[in-house]
Protein backbone atom coordinates (compact mmCIF):
# COMPACT_ATOMS: atom_id res chain seq x y z
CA UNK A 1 12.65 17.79 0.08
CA UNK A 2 12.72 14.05 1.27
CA UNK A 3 9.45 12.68 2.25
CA UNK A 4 11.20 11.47 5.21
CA UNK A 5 10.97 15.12 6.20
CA UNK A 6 7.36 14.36 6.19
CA UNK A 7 7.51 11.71 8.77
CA UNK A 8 9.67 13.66 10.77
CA UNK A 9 7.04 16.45 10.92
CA UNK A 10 4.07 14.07 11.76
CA UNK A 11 6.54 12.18 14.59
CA UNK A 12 7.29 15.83 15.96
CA UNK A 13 3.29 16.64 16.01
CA UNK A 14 2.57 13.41 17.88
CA UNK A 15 4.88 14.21 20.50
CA UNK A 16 3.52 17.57 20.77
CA UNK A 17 1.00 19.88 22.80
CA UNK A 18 -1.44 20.22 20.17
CA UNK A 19 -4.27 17.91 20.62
CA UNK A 20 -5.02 17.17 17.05
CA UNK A 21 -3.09 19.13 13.71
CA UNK A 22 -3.95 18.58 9.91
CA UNK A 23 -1.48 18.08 6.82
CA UNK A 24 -2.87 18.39 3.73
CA UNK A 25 -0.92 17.18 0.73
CA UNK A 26 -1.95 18.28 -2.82
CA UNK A 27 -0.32 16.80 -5.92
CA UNK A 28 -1.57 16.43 -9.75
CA UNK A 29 -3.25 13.25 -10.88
CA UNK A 30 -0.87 10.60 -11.11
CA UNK A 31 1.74 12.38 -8.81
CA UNK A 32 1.82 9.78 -6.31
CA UNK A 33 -0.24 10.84 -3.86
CA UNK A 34 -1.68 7.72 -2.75
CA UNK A 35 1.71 6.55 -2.65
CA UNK A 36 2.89 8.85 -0.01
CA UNK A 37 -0.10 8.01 1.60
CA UNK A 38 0.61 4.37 2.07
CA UNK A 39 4.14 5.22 3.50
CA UNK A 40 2.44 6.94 5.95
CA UNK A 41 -0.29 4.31 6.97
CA UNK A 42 2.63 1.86 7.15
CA UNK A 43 4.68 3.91 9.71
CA UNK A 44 1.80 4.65 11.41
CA UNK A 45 -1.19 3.76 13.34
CA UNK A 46 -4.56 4.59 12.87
CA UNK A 47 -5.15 4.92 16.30
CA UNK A 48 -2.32 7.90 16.07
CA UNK A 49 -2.67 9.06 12.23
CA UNK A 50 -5.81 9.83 10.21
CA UNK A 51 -5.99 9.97 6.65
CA UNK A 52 -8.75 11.51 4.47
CA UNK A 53 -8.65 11.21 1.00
CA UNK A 54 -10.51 13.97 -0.79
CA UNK A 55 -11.82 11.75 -3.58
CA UNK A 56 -14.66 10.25 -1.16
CA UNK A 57 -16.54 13.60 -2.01
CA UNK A 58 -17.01 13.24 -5.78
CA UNK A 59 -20.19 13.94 -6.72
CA UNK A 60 -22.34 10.70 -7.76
CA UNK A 61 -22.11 9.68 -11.44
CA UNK A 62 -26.02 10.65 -11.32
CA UNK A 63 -25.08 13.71 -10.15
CA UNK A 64 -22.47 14.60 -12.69
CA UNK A 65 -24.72 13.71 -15.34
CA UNK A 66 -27.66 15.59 -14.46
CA UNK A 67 -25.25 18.69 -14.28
CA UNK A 68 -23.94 17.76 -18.08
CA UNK A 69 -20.39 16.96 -16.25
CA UNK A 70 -19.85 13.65 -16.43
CA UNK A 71 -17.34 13.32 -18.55
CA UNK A 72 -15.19 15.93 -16.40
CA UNK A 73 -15.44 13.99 -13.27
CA UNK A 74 -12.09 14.68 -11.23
CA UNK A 75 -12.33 18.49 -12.51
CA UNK A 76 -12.41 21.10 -9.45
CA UNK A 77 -16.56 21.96 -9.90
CA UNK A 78 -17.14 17.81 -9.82
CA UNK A 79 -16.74 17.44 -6.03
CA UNK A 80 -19.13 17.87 -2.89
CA UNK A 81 -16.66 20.81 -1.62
CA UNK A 82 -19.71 22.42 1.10
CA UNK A 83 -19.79 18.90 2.90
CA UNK A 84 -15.56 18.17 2.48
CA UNK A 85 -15.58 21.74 4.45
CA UNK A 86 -17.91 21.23 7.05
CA UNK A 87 -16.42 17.53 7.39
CA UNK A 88 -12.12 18.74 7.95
CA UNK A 89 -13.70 21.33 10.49
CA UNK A 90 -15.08 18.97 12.65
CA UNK A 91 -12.91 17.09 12.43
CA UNK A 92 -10.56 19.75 13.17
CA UNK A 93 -12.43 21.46 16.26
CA UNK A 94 -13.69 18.04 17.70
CA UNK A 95 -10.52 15.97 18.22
CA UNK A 96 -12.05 13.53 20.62
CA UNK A 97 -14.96 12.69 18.72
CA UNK A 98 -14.92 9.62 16.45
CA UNK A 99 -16.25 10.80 12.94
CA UNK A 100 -16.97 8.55 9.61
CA UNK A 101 -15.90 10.03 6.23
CA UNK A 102 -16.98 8.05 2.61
CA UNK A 103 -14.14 6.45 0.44
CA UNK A 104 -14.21 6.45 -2.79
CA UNK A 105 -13.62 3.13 -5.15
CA UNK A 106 -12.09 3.20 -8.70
CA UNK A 107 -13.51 0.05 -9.56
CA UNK A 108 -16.88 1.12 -8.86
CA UNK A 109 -16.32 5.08 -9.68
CA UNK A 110 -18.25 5.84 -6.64
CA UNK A 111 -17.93 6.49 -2.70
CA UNK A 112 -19.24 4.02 -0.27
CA UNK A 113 -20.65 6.55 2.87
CA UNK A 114 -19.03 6.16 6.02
CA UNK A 115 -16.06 3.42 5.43
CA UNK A 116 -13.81 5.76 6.79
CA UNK A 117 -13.16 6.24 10.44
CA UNK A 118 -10.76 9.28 12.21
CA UNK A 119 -11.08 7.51 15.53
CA UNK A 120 -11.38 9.53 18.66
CA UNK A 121 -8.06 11.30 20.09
CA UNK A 122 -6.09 10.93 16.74
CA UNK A 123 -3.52 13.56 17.07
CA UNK A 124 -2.36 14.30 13.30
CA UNK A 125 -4.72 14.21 10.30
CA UNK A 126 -3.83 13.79 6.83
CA UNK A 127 -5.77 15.27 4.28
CA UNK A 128 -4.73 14.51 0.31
CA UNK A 129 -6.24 15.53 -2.83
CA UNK A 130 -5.89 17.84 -5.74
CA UNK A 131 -7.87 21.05 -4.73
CA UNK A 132 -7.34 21.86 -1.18
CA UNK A 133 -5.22 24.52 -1.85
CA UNK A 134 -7.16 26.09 -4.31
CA UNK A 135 -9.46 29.79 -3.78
CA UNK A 136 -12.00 28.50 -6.80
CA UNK A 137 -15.02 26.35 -7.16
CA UNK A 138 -15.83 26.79 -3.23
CA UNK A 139 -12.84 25.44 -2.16
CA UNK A 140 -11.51 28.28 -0.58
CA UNK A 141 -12.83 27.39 2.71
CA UNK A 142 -10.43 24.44 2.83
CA UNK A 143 -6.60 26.12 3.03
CA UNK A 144 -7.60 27.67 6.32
CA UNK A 145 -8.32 24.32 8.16
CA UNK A 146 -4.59 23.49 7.32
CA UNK A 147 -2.27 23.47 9.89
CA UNK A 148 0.74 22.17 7.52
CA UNK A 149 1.22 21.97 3.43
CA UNK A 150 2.59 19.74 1.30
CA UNK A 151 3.04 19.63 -2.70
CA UNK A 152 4.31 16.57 -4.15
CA UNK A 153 6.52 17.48 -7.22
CA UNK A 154 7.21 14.73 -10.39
CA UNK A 155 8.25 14.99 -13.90
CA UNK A 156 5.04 15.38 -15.97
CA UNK A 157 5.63 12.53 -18.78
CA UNK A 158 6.21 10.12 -15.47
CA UNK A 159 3.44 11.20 -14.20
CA UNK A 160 1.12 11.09 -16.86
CA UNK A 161 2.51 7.34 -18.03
CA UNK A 162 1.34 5.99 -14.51
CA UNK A 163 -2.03 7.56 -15.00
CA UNK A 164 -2.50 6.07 -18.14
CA UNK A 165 -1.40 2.80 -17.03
CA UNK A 166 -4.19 3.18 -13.87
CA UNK A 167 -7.06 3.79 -16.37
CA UNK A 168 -6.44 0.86 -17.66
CA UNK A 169 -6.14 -1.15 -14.70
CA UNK A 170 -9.41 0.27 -14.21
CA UNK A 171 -11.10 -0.68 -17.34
CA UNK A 172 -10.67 2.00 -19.55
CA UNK A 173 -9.16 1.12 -23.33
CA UNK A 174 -5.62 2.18 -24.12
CA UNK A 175 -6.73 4.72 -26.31
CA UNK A 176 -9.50 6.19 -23.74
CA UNK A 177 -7.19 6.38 -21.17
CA UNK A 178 -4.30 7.98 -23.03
CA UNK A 179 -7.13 10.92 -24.07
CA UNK A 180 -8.70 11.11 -20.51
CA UNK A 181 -4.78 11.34 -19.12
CA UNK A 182 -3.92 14.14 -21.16
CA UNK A 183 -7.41 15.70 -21.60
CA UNK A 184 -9.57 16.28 -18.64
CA UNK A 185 -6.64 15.02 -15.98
CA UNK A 186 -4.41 17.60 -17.72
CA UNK A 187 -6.57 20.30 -17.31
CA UNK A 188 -6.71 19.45 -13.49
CA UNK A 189 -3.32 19.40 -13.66
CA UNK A 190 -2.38 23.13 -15.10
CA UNK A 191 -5.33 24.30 -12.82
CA UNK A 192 -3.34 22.37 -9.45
CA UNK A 193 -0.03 23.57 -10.74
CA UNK A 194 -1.72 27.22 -9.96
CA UNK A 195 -2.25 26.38 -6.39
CA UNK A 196 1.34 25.03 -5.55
CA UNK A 197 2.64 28.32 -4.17
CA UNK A 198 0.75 27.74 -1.25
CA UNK A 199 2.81 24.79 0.05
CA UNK A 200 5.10 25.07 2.71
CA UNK A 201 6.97 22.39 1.61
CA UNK A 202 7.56 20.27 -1.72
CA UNK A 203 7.95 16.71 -1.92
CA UNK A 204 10.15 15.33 -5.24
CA UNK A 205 9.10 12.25 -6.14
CA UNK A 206 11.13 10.17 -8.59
């Protein structure tokens, strides 16, 4: 499918009855998530589209290393999944409430609280990250707040080339990022890949 099917859905839910509906859009690391993402915010205003990036609710470095997983983080059991939950179902049930979500910064490899804003009366929110469609690591209670699913689709070696390429934007060494890329993002990856039934739709990305 074309992502311009995707616009066509969220211009179809804005005209609509319901007063607020969610998208969530799951891809592996380095699909091109953020990508879509930006298409959207560029069609779109703010004032009618929400998105919420999942990444805002890794766990803190400090976190990750007191639970001996820091050098996992991005891996399904390194996220704050109990307050991501609770966070997409008020958002979900409370549509003309304005709500603050943390976004999370490569640079820095941590969230700042409460950058984000789903301003009040927003009728379509879009949630993206890898796990929302997955039944493990107490995620489960995320698939139900969905009203619509997307999967974005690539060709792996593509895929993996453009993640290597961001670790090193992002300060990591060649070599580190080539073993991080198909290491612990690949592992997320086959574990994602598991989930992608669940979509209602696909989006092929070149």
């Amino acid at each position: 499918m074309s992502i311009n099917l995707l616009f066509e859905q969220i211009q179809s839910l804005l005209q609509g009855p319901n007063p607020r509906s969610i998208i969530g859009i799951v891809g592996k690391p380095g699909a091109g998530k953020s990508t879509v993402v930006s298409e959207i915010e560029k069609r779109f205003d703010s004032s009618q589209v929400s998105v919420i990036p999942m990444d805002g609710y890794h766990l803190s470095n400090e976190e990750l290393i007191s639970l001996d997983r820091r050098d996992r983080k991005g891996a399904p059991d390194t996220f704050d999944t109990q307050s991501f939950i609770s966070f997409i179902s008020k958002v979900k049930n409370n549509p003309e409430t304005e709500l603050r979500f943390p976004i999370f910064h490569r640079e820095i490899e941590a969230s700042k609280a409460d950058e984000g804003i789903v301003q009040s009366g927003v009728k379509v929110i879009v949630v993206e990250g890898n796990y929302l469609f997955s039944e493990e690591h107490n995620w489960q209670g995320v698939f139900p707040l969905l009203d619509h699913t997307w999967f974005i689709e690539i060709a792996d070696e593509v895929r993996i080339e453009r993640l290597i390429a961001r670790h090193i934007r992002y300060g990591k060494t060649p070599e580190n990022a080539e073993k991080w890329s198909r290491g612990s993002d690949e592992a997320n990856a086959r574990f994602i890949e598991l989930t992608a039934h669940r979509a209602s739709n696909i989006i092929k990305l070149a």
